[in-house]
Protein backbone atom coordinates (compact mmCIF):
# COMPACT_ATOMS: atom_id res chain seq x y z
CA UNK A 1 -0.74 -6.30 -11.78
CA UNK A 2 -0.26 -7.69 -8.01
CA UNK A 3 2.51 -10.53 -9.50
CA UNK A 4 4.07 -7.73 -11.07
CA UNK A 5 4.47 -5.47 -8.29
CA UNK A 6 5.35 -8.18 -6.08
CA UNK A 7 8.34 -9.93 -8.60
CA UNK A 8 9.54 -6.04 -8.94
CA UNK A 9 9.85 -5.44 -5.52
CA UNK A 10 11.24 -9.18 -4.54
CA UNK A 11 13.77 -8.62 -7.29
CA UNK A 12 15.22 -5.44 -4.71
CA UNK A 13 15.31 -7.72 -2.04
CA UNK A 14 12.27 -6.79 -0.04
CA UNK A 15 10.67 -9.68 1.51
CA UNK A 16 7.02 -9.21 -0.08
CA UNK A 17 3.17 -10.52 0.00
CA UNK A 18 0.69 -10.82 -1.94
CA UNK A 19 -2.84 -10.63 -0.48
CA UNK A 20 -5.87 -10.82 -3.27
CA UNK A 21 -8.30 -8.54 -1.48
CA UNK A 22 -8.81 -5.59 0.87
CA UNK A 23 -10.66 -7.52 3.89
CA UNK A 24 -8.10 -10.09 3.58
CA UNK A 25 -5.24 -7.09 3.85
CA UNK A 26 -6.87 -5.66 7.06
CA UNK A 27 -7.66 -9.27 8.67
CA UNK A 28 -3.25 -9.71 8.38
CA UNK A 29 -2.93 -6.20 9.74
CA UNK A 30 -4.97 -6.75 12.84
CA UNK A 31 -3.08 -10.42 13.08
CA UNK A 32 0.18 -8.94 12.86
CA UNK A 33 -0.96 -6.60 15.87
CA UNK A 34 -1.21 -9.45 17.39
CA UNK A 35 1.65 -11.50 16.21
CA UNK A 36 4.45 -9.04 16.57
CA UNK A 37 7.17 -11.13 14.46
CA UNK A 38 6.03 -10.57 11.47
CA UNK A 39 6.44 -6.56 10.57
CA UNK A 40 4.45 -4.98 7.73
CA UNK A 41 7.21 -1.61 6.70
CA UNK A 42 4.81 -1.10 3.76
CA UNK A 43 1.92 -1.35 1.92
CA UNK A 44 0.95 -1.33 -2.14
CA UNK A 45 -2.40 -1.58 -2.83
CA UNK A 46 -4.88 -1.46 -5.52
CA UNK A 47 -7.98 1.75 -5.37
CA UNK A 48 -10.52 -1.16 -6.66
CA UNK A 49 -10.33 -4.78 -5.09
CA UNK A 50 -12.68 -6.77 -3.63
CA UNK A 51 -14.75 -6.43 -0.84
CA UNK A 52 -12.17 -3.19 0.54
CA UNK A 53 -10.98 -0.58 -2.12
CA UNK A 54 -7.77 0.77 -1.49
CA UNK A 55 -8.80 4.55 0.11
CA UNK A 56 -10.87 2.12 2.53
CA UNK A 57 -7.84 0.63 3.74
CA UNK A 58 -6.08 3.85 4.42
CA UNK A 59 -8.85 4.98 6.00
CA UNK A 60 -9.53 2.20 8.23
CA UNK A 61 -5.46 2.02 9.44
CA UNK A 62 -5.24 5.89 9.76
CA UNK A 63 -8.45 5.68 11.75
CA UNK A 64 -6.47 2.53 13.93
CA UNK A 65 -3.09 5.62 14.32
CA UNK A 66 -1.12 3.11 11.80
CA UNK A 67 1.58 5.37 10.02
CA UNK A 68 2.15 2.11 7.97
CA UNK A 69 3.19 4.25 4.69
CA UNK A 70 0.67 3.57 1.94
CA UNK A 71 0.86 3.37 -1.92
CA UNK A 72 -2.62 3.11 -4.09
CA UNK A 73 -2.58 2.32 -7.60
CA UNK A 74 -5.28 3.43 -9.52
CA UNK A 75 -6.39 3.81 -12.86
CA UNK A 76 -9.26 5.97 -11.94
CA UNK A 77 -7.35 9.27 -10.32
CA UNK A 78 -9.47 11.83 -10.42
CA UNK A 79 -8.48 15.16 -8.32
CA UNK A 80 -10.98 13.86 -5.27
CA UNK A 81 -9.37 10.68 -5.06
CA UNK A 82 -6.42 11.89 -5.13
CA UNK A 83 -7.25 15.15 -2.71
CA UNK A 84 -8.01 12.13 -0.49
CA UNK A 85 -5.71 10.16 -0.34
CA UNK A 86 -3.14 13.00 0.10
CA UNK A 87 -5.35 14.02 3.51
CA UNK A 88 -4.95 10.42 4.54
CA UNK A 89 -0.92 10.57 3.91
CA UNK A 90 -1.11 7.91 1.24
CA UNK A 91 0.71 8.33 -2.48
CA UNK A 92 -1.53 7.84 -5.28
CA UNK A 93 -0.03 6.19 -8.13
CA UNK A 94 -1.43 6.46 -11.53
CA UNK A 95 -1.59 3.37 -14.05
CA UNK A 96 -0.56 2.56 -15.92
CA UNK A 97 3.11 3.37 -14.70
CA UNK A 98 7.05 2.37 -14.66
CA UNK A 99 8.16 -0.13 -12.58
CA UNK A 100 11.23 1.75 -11.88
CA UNK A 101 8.56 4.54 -10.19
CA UNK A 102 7.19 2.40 -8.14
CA UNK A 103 10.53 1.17 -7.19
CA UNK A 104 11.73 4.57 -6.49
CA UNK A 105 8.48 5.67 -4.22
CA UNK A 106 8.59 2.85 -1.88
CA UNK A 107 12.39 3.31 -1.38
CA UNK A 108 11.74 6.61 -0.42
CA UNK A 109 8.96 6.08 1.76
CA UNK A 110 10.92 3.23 3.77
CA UNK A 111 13.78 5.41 3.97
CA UNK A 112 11.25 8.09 5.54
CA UNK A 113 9.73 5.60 8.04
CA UNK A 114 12.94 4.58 9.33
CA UNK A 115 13.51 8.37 10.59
């Protein structure tokens, strides 16, 4: 699922990378904090990966003030996960699903975060 998401969104030019779980996703956040080059517009993530699941990581960067806009793919959206993740400002995105939606939501959310 990640190479998909990642060759769909390459193939619309965005510059894009892959990270294989959660902890490893927060420990580039906090670097690029550091770091200020590098520039994360976006993130897609998966509700279950290793060692953080995908609501974690919204929590944890809402909890930090990050308005980094969020996507979270899950195949397991029930109405609380996805009551939460709407509270945390994150889209839920049910699989399995269209590439051409996912293409479509994080076009839309850029275009929101550069307002």
């Amino acid at each position: 699922m990640r190479r998909l998401v990642i060759e769909a969104l390459q193939k619309d030019g965005y510059q894009v990378a892959g990270i294989a779980d959660g902890g490893q996703l927060l420990n580039r956040i906090n670097d690029q904090k550091r770091r200020e080059p590098e520039v994360i517009d976006l993130i897609v993530t998966d509700m279950r990966m290793p060692v953080v699941n995908g609501l974690e990581i919204v929590q944890r960067l809402r909890d930090a003030h990050s308005t980094i806009p969020i996507v979270v793919i899950t195949a397991f959206g029930d109405e609380k996960t996805r009551t939460r993740a709407e509270q945390l400002d994150a889209v839920l995105l049910d699989k399995p699903f269209r590439v051409e939606v996912l293409r479509t939501i994080v076009g839309s959310l850029l275009c929101l975060a550069k307002r």
